[in-house]
N, C-alpha and C. Protein backbone atom coordinates (compact mmCIF):
# COMPACT_ATOMS: atom_id res chain seq x y z
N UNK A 1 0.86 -1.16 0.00
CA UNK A 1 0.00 0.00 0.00
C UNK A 1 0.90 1.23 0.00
N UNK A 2 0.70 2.43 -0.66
CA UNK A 2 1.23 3.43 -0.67
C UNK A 2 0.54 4.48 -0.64
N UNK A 3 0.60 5.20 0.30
CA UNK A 3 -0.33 6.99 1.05
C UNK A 3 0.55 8.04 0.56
N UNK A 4 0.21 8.56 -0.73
CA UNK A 4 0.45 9.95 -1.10
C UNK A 4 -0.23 10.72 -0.03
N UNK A 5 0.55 11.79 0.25
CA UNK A 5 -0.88 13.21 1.23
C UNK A 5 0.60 14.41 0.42
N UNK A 6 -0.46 15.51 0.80
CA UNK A 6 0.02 16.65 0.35
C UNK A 6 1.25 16.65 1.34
N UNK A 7 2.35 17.59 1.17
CA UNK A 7 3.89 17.62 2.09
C UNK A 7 3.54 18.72 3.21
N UNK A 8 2.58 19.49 3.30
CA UNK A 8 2.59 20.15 4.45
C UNK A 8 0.97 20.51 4.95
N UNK A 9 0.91 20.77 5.74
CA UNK A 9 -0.62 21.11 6.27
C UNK A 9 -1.48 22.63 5.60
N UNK A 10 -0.77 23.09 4.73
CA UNK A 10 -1.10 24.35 4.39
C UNK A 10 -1.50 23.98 2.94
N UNK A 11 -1.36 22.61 2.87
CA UNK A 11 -1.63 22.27 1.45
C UNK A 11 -2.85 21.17 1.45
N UNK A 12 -2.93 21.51 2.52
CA UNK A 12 -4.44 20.54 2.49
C UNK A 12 -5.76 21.03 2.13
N UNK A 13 -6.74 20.39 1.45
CA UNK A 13 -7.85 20.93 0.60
C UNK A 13 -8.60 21.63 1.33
N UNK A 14 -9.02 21.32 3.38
CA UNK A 14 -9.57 21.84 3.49
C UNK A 14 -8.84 22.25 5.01
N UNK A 15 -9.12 23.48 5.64
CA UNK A 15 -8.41 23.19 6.96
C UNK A 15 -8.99 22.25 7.91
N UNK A 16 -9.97 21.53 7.92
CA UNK A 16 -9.83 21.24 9.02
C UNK A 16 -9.30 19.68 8.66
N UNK A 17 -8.85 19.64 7.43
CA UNK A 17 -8.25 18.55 7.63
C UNK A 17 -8.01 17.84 5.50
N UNK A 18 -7.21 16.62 5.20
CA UNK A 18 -7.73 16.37 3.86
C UNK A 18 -8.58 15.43 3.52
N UNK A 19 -9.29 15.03 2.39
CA UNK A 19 -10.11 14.11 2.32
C UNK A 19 -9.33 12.81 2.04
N UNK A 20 -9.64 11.93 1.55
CA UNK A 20 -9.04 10.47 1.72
C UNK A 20 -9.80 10.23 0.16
N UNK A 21 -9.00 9.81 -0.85
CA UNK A 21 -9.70 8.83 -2.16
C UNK A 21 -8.69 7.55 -2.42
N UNK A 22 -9.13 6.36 -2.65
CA UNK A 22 -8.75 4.67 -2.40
C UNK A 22 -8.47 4.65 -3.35
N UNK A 23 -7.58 4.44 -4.37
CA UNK A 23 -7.30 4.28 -6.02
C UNK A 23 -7.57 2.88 -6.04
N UNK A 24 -8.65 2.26 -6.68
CA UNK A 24 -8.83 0.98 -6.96
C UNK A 24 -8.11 0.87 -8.37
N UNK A 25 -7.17 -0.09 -8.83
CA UNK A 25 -6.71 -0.17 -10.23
C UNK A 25 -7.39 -1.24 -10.67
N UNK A 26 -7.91 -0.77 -12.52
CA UNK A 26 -8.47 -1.42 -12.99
C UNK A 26 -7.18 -2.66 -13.79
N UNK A 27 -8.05 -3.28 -14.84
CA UNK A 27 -7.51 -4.18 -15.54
C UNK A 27 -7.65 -5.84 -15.03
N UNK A 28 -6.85 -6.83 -14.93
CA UNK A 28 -7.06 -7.97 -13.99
C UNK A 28 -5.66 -8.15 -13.31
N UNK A 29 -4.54 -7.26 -13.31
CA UNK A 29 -3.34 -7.44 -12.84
C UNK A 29 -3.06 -7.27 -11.25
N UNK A 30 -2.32 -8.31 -10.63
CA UNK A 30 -2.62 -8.26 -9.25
C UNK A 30 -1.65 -6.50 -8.63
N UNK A 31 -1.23 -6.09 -9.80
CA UNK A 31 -0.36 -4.81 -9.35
C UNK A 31 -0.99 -3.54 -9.46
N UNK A 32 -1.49 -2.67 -8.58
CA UNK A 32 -2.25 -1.56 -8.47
C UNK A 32 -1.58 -0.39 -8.28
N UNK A 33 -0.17 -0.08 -8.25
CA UNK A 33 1.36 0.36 -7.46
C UNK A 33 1.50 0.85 -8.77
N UNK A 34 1.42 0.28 -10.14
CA UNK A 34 2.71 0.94 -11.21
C UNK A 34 1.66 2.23 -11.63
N UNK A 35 0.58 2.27 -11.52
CA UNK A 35 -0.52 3.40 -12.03
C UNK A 35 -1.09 4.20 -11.38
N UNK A 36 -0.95 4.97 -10.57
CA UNK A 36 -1.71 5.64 -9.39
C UNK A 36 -2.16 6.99 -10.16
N UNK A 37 -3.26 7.66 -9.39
CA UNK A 37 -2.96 8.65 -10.60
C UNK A 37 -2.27 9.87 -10.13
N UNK A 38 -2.21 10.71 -11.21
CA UNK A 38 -1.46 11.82 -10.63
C UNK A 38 -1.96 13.02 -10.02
N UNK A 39 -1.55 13.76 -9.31
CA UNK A 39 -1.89 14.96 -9.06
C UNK A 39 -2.94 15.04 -7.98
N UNK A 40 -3.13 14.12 -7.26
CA UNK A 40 -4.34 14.33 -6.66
C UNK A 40 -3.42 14.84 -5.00
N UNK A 41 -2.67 14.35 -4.76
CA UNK A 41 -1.86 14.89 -3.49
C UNK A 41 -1.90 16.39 -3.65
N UNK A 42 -1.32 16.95 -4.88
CA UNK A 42 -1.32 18.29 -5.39
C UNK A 42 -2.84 19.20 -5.29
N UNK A 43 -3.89 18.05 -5.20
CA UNK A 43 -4.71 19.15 -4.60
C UNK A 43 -5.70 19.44 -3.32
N UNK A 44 -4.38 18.41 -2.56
CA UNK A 44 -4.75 18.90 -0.84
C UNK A 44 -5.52 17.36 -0.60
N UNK A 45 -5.98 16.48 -1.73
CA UNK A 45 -6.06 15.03 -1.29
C UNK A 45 -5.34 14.08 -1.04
N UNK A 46 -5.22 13.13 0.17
CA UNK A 46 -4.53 11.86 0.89
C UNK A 46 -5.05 10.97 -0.36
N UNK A 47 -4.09 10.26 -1.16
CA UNK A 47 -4.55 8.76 -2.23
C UNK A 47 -3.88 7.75 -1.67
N UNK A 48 -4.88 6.55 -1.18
CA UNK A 48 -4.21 5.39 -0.83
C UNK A 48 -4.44 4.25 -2.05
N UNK A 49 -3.25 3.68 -2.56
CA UNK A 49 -3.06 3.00 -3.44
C UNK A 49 -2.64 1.73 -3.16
N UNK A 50 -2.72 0.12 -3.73
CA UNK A 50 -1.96 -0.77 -3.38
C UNK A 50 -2.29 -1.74 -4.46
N UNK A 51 -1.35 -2.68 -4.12
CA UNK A 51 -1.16 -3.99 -4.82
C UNK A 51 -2.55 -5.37 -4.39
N UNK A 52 -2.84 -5.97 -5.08
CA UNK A 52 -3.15 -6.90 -4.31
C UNK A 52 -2.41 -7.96 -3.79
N UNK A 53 -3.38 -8.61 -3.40
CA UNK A 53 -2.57 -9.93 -2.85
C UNK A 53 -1.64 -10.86 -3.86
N UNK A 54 -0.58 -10.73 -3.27
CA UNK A 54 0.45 -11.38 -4.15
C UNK A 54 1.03 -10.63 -5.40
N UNK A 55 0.22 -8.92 -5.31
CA UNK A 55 1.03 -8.41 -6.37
C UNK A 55 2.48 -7.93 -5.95
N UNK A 56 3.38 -7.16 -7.15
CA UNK A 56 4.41 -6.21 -7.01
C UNK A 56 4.72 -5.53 -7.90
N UNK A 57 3.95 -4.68 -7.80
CA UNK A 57 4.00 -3.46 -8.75
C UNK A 57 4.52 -2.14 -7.86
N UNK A 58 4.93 -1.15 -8.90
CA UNK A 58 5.58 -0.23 -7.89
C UNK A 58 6.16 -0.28 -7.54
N UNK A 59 7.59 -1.23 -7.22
CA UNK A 59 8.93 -0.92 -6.31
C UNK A 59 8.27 -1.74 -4.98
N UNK A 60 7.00 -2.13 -5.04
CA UNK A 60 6.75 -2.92 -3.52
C UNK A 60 5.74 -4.30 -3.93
N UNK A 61 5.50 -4.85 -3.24
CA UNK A 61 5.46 -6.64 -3.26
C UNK A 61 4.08 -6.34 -2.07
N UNK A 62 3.47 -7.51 -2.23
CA UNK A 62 1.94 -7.43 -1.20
C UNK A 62 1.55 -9.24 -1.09
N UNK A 63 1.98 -9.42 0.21
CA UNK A 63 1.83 -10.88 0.85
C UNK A 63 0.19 -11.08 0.28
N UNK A 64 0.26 -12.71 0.51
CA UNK A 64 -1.19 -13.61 0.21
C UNK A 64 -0.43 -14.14 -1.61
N UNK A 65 -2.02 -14.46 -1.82
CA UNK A 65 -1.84 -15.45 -3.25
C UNK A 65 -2.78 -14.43 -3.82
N UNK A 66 -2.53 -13.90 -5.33
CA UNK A 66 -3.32 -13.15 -6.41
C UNK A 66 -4.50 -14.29 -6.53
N UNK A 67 -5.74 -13.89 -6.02
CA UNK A 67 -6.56 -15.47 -6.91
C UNK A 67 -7.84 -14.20 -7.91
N UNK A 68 -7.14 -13.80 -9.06
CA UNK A 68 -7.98 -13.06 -10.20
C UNK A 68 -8.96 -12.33 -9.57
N UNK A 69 -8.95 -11.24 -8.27
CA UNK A 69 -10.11 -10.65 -7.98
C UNK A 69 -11.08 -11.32 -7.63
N UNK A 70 -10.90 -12.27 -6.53
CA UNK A 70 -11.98 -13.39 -6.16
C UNK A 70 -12.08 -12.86 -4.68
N UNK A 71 -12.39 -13.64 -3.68
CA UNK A 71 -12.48 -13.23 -2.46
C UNK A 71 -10.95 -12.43 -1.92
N UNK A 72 -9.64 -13.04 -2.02
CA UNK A 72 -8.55 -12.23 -1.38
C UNK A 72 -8.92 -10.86 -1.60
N UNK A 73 -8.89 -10.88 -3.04
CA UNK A 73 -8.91 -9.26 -3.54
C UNK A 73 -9.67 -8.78 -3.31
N UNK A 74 -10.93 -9.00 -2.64
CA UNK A 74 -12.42 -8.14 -2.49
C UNK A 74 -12.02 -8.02 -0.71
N UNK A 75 -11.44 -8.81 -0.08
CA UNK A 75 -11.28 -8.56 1.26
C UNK A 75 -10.02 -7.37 1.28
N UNK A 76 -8.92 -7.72 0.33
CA UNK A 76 -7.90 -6.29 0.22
C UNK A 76 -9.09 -5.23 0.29
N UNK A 77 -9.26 -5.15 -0.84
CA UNK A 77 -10.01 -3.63 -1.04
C UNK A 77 -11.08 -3.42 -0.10
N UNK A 78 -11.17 -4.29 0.86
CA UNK A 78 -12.09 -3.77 1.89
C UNK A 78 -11.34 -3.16 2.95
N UNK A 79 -10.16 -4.09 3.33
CA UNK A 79 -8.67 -3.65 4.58
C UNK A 79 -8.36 -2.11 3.84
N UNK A 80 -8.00 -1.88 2.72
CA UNK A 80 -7.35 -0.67 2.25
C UNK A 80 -8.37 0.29 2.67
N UNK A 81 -9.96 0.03 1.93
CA UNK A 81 -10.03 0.93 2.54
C UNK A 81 -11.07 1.42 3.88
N UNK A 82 -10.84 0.19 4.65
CA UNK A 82 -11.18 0.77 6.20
C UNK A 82 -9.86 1.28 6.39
N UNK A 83 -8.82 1.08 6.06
CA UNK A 83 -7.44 2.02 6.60
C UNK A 83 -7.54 3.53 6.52
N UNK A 84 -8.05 3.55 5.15
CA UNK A 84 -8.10 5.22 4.51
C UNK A 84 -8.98 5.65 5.75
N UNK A 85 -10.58 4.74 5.90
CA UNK A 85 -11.09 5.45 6.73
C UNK A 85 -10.98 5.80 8.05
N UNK A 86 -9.75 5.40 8.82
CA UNK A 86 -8.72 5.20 10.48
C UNK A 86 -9.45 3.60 11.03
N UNK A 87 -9.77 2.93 10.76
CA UNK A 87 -10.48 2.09 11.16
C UNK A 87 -9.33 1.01 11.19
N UNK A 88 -8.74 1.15 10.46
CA UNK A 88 -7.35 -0.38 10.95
C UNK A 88 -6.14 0.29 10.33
N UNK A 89 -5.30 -0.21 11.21
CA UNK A 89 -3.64 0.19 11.25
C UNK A 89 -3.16 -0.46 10.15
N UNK A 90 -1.60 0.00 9.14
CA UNK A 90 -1.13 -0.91 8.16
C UNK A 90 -0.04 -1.77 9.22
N UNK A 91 0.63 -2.67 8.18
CA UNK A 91 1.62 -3.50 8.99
C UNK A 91 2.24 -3.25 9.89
N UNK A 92 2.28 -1.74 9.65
CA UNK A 92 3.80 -1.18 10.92
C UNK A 92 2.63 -0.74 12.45
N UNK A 93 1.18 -0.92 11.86
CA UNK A 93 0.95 -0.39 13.47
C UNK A 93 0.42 1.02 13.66
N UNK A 94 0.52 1.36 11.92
CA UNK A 94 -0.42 2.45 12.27
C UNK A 94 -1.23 3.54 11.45
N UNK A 95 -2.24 3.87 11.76
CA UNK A 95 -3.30 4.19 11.35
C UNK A 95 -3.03 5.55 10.51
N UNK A 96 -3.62 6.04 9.27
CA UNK A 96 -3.40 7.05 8.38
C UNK A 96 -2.95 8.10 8.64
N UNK A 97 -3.93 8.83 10.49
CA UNK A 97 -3.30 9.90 10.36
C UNK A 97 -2.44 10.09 11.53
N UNK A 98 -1.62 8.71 11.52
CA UNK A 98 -0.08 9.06 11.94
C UNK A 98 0.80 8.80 11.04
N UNK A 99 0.52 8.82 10.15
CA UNK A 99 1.46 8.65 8.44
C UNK A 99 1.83 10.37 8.30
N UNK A 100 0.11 10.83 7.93
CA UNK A 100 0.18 11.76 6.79
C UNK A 100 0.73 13.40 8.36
N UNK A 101 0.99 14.27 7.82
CA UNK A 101 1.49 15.15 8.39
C UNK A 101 0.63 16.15 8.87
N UNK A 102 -0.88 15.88 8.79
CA UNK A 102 -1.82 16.84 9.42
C UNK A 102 -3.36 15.92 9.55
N UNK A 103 -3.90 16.20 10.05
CA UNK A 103 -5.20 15.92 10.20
C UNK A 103 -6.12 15.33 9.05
N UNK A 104 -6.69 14.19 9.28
CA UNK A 104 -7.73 13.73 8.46
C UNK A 104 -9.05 13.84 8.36
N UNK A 105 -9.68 13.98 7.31
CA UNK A 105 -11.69 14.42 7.54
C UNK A 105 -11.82 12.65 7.14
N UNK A 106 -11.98 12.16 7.77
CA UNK A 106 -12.04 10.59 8.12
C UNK A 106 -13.78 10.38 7.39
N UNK A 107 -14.52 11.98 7.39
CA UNK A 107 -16.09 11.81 7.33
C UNK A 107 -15.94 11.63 5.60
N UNK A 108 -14.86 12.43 4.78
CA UNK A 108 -14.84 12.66 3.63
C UNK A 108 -13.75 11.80 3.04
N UNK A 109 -14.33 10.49 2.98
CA UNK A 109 -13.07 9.24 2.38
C UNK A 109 -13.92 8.51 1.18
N UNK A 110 -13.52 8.57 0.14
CA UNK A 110 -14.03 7.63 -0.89
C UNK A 110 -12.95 6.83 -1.85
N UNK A 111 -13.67 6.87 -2.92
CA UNK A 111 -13.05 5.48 -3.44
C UNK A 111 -13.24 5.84 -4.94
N UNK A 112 -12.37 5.78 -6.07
CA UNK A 112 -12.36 5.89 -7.28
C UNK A 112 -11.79 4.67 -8.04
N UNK A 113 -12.73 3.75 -8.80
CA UNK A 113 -12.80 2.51 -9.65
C UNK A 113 -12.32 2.75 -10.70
N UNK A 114 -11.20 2.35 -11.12
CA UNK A 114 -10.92 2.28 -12.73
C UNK A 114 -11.42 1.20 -12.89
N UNK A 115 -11.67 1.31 -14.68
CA UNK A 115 -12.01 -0.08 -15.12
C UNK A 115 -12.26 -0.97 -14.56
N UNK A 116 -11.69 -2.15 -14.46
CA UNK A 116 -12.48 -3.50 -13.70
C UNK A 116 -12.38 -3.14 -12.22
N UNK A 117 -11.53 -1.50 -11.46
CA UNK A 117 -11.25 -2.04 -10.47
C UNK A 117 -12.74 -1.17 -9.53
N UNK A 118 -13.85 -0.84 -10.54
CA UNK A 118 -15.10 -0.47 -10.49
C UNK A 118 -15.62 -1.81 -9.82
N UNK A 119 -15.35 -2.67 -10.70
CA UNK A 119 -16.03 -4.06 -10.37
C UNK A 119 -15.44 -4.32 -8.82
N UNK A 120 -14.40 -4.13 -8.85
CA UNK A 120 -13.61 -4.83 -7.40
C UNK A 120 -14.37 -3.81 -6.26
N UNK A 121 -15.18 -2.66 -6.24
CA UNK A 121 -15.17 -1.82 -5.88
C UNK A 121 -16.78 -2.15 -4.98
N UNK A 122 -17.59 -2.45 -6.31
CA UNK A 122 -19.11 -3.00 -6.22
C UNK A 122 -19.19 -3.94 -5.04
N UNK A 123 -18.02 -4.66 -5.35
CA UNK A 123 -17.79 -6.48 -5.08
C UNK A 123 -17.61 -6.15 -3.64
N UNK A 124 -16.76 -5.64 -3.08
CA UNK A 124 -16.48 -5.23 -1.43
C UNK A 124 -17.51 -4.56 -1.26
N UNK A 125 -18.43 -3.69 -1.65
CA UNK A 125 -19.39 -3.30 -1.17
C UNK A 125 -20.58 -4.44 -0.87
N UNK A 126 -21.08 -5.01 -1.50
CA UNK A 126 -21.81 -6.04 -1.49
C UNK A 126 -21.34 -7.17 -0.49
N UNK A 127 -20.06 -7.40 -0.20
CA UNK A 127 -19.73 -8.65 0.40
C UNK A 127 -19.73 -7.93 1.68
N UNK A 128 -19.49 -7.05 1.85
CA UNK A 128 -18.89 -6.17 3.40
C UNK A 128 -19.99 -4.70 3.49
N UNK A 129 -21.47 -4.89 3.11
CA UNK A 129 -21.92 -3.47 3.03
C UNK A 129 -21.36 -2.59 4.51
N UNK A 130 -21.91 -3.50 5.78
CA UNK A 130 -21.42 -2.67 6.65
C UNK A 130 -20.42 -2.31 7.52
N UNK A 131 -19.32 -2.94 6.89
CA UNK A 131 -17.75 -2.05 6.83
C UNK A 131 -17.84 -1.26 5.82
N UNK A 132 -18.21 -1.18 4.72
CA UNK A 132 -18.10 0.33 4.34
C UNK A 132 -18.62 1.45 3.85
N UNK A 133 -20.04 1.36 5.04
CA UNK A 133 -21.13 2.14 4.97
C UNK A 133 -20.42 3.75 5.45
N UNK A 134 -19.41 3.75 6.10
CA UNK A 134 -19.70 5.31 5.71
C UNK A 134 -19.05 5.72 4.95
N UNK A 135 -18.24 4.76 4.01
CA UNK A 135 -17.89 6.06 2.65
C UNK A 135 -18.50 6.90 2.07
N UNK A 136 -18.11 7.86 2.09
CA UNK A 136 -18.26 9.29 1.76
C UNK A 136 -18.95 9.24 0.22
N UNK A 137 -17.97 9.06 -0.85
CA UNK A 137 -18.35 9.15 -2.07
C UNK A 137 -17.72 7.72 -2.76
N UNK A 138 -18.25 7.71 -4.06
CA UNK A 138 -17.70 6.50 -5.15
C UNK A 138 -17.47 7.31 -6.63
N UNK A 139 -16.14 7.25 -7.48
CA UNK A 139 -16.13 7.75 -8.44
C UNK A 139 -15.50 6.41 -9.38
N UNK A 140 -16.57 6.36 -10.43
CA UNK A 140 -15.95 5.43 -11.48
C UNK A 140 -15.88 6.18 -12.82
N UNK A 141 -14.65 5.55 -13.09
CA UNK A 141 -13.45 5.99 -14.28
C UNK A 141 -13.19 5.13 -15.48
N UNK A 142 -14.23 5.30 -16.30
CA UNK A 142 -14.40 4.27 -17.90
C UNK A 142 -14.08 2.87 -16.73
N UNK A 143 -15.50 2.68 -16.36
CA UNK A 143 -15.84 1.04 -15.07
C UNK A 143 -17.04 0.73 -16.29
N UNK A 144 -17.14 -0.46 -16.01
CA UNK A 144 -18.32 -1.46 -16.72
C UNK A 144 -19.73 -1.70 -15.47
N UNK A 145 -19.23 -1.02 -14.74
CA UNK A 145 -20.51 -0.69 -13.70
C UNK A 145 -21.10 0.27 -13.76
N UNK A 146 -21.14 1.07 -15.01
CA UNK A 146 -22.16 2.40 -15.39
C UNK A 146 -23.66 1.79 -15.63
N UNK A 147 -24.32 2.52 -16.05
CA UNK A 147 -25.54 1.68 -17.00
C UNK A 147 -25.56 2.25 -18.28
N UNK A 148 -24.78 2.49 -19.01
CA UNK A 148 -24.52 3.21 -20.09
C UNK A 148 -23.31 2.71 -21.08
């Protein structure tokens, strides 16, 4: 997993704190790390990004077995993002906003689906509605979960 946040507190979107968006990566590749998108730190938003299980993309590696976006991967993208929302610590023990360098709006955390990772997105919602009933917002990005 990797937490872009803006580099200082004066660069955060809002004062009383920044919002949180989950980069789900589309495609079927267990690596979510080599594509993040850009610029979103740049405008005062925290992006938490990661691999799945058994990927290594990005310069970093992510324990478990890749099984094609089946249950591992729908339980990742549920861990990632109760993290975004302070709700569970990463490996080292600790929770987002002792990462990022100022305050989190924990109320304003969502989640943006590329392509299939729309689907991965649906999929944790449905399997886990109430872990992640209070996300904030959902943005999908050319996803096959439009109706259009």
């Amino acid at each position: 997993m990797r937490v872009q946040a803006p580099l200082s507190v004066d660069k955060f979107r809002y004062r009383e704190g920044a919002p949180v968006l989950v980069f789900i990566a589309g495609a079927f590749s267990p690596n979510g790390l080599d594509k993040p998108l850009r610029g979103v730190a740049d405008q005062g938003i925290v992006q938490v990004a990661f691999n799945y299980p058994g990927g290594s993309g990005g310069g970093m590696a992510s324990d478990g077995v890749y099984d094609y976006r089946g249950m591992n991967c729908i339980r990742a993208t549920r861990d990632v993002i109760r993290f975004a929302m302070g709700e569970l610590a990463d490996n080292r023990g600790r929770r987002l906003h002792e990462i990022v360098v100022g305050p989190i709006c924990y109320g304003n955390v969502g989640a943006l689906g590329s392509s299939s990772g729309g689907v991965m997105f649906f999929s944790a919602v449905a399997q886990f509605p109430e872990a992640l009933a209070k996300l904030a917002f959902y943005v999908g990005w050319e996803t096959p979960t439009t109706s259009k």
